[in-house]
C-alpha atoms as a PDB file:
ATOM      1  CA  UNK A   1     117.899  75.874  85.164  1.00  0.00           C
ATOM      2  CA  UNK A   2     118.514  78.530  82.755  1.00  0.00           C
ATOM      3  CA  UNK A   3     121.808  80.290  82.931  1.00  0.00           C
ATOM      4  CA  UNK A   4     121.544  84.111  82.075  1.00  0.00           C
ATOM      5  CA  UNK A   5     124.046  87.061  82.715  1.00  0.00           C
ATOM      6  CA  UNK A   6     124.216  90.575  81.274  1.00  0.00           C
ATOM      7  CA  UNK A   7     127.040  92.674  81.017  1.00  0.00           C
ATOM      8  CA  UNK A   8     128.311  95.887  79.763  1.00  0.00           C
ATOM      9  CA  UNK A   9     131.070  96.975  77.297  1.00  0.00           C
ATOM     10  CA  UNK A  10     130.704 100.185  76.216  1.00  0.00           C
ATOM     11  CA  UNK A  11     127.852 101.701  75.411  1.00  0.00           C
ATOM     12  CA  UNK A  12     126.564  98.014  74.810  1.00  0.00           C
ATOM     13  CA  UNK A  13     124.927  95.583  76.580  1.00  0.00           C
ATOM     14  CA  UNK A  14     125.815  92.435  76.155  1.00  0.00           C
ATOM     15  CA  UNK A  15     122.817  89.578  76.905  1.00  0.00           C
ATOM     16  CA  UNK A  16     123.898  85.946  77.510  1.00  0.00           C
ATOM     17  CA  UNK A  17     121.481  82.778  78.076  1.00  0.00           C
ATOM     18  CA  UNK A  18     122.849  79.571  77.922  1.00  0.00           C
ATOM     19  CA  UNK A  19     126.038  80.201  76.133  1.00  0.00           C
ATOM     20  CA  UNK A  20     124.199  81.960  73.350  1.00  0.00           C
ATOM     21  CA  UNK A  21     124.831  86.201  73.386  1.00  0.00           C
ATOM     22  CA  UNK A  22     122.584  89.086  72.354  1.00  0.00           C
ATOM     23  CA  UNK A  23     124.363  92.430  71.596  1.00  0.00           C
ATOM     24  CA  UNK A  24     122.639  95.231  71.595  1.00  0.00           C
ATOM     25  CA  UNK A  25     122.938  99.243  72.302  1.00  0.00           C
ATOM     26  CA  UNK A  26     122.115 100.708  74.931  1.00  0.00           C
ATOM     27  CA  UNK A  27     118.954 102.591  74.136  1.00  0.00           C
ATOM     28  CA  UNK A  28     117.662  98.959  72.669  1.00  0.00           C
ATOM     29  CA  UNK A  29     118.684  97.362  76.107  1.00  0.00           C
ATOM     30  CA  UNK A  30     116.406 100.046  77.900  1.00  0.00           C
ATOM     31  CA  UNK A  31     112.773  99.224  75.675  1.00  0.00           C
ATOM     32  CA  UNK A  32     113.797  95.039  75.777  1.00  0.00           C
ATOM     33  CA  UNK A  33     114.036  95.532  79.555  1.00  0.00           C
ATOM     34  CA  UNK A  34     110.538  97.518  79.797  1.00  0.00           C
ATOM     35  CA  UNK A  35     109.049  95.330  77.795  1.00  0.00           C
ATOM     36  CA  UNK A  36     110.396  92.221  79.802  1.00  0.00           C
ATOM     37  CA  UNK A  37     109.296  93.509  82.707  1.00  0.00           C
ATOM     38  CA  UNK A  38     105.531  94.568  81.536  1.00  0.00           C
ATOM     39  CA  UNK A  39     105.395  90.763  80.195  1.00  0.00           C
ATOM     40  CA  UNK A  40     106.339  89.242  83.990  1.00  0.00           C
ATOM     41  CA  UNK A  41     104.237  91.078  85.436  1.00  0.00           C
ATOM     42  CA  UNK A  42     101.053  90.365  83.619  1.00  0.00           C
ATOM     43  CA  UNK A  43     102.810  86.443  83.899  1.00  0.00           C
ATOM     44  CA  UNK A  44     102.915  87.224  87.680  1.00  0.00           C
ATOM     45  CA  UNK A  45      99.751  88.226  87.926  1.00  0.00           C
ATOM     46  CA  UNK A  46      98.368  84.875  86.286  1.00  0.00           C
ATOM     47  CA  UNK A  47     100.345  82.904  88.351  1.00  0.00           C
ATOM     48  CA  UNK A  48      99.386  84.263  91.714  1.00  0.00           C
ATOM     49  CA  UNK A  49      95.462  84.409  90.126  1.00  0.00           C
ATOM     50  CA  UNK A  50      94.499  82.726  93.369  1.00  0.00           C
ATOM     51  CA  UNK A  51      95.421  85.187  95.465  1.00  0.00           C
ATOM     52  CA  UNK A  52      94.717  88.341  93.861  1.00  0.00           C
ATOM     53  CA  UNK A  53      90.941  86.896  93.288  1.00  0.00           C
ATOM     54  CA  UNK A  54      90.405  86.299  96.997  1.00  0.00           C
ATOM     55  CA  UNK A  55      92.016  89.835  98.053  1.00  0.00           C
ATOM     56  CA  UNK A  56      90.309  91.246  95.276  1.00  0.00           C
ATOM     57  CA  UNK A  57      86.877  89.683  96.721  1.00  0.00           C
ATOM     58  CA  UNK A  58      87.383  90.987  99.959  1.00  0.00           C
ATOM     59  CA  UNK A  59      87.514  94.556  98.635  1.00  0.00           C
ATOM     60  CA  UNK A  60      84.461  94.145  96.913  1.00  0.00           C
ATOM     61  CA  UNK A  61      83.027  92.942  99.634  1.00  0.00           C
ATOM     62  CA  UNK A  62      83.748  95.803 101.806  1.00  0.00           C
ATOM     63  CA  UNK A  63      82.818  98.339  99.185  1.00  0.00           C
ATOM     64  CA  UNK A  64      86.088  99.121  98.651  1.00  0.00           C
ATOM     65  CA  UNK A  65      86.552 101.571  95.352  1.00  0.00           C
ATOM     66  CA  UNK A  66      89.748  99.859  93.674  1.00  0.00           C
ATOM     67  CA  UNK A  67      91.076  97.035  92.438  1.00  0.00           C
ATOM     68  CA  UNK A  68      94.076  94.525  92.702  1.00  0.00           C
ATOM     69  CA  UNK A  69      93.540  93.778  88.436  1.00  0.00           C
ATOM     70  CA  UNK A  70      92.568  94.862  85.387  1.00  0.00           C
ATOM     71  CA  UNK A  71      92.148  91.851  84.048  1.00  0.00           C
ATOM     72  CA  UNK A  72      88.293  91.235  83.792  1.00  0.00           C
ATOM     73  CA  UNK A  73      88.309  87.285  83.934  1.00  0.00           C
ATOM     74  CA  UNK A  74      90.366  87.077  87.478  1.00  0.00           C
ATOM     75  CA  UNK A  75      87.800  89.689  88.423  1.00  0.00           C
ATOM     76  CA  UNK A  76      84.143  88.141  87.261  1.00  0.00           C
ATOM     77  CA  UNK A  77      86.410  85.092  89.511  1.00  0.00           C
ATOM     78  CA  UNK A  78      86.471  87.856  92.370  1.00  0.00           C
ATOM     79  CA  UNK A  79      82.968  89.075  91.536  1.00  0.00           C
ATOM     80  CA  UNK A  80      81.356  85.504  92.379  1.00  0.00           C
ATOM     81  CA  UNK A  81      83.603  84.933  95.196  1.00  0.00           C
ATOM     82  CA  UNK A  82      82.618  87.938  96.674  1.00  0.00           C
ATOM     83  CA  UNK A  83      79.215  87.168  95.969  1.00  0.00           C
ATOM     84  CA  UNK A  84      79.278  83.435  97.139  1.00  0.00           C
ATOM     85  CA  UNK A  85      82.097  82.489  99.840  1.00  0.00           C
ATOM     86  CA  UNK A  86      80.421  83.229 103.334  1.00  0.00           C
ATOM     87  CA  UNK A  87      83.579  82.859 104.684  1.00  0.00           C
ATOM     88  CA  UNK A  88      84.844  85.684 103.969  1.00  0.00           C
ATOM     89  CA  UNK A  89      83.152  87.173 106.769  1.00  0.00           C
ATOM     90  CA  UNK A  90      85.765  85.824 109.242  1.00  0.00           C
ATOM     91  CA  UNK A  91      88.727  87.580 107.459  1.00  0.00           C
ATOM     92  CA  UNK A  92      86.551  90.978 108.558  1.00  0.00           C
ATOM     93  CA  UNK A  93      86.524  91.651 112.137  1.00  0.00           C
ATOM     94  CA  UNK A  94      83.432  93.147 112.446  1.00  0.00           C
ATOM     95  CA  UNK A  95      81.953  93.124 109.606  1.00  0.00           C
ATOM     96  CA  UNK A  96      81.333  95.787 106.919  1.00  0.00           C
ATOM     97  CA  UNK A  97      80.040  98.690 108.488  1.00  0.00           C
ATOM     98  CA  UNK A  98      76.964 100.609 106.482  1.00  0.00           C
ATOM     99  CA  UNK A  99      76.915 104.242 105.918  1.00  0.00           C
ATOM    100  CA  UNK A 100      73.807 104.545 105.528  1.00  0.00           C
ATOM    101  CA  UNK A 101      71.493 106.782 107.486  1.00  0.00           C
ATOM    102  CA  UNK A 102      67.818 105.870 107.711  1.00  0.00           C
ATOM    103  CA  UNK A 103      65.226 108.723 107.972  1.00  0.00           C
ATOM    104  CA  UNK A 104      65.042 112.040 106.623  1.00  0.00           C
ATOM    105  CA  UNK A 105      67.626 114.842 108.275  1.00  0.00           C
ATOM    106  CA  UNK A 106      65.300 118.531 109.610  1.00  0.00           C
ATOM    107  CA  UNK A 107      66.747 121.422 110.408  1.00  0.00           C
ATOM    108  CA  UNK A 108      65.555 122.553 113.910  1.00  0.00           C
ATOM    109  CA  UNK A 109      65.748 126.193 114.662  1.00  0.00           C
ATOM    110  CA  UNK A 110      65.470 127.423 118.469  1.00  0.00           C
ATOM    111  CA  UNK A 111      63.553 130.556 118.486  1.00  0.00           C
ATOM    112  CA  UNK A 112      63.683 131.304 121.526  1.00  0.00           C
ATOM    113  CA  UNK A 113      67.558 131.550 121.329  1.00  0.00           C
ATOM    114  CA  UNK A 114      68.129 133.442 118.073  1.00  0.00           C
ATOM    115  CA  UNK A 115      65.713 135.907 119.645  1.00  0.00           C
ATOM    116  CA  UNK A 116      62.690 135.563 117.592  1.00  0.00           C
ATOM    117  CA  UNK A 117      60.599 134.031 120.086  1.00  0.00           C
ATOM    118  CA  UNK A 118      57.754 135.025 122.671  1.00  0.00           C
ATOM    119  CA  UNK A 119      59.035 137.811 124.271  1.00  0.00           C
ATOM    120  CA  UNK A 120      60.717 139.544 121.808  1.00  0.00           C
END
């Protein structure tokens, strides 16, 4: 197992990994440590693929308008499992509901009661 520390002296920060040190300032310490972390996450994100594609298929399925990913080939892998595992029906107690309305919506006015009818 890798061995890594970081310290501070000064206004540097002082990397070390296996014995070997990287000195650097401050300011450089900051944009290394963004960077590491945009890296790990897009690692992350490959190594828990599995996962993200089945959540990610869920929300399709439901209709749901966002995403888990931006990467588009873990989500063509969500768009066919979303398409093609059945069983995702059991991981949604009762179903997807529509929200769709069927017909075509009037607008009824009483006469009578606005006072425009017989008798008026």
């Amino acid at each position: 197992m890798t061995n890594v520390r970081v310290h501070q002296e000064g206004p540097e920060v002082l990397l070390v990994i296996d014995g070997r040190a990287l000195q650097m300032p401050w300011n450089v310490a900051l944009d290394v440590s963004k960077a590491l972390q945009i890296k790990a996450r897009k690692a992350e994100e490959i190594a828990k693929a599995e996962g993200i594609i089945f959540d990610q298929a869920l929300l399709i399925r439901t209709g749901a308008p966002l995403g888990f990913t931006d990467n588009p080939d873990i989500q063509k892998e969500a768009a066919k499992e979303a398409a093609h595992n059945g069983d995702l029906r059991k991981y949604l107690p009762g179903g997807v509901k529509a929200t769709e309305q069927f017909g075509n919506p009037t607008v009824r006015h009483n006469a009578e009661r606005n006072g425009h009818g017989k008798g008026s």
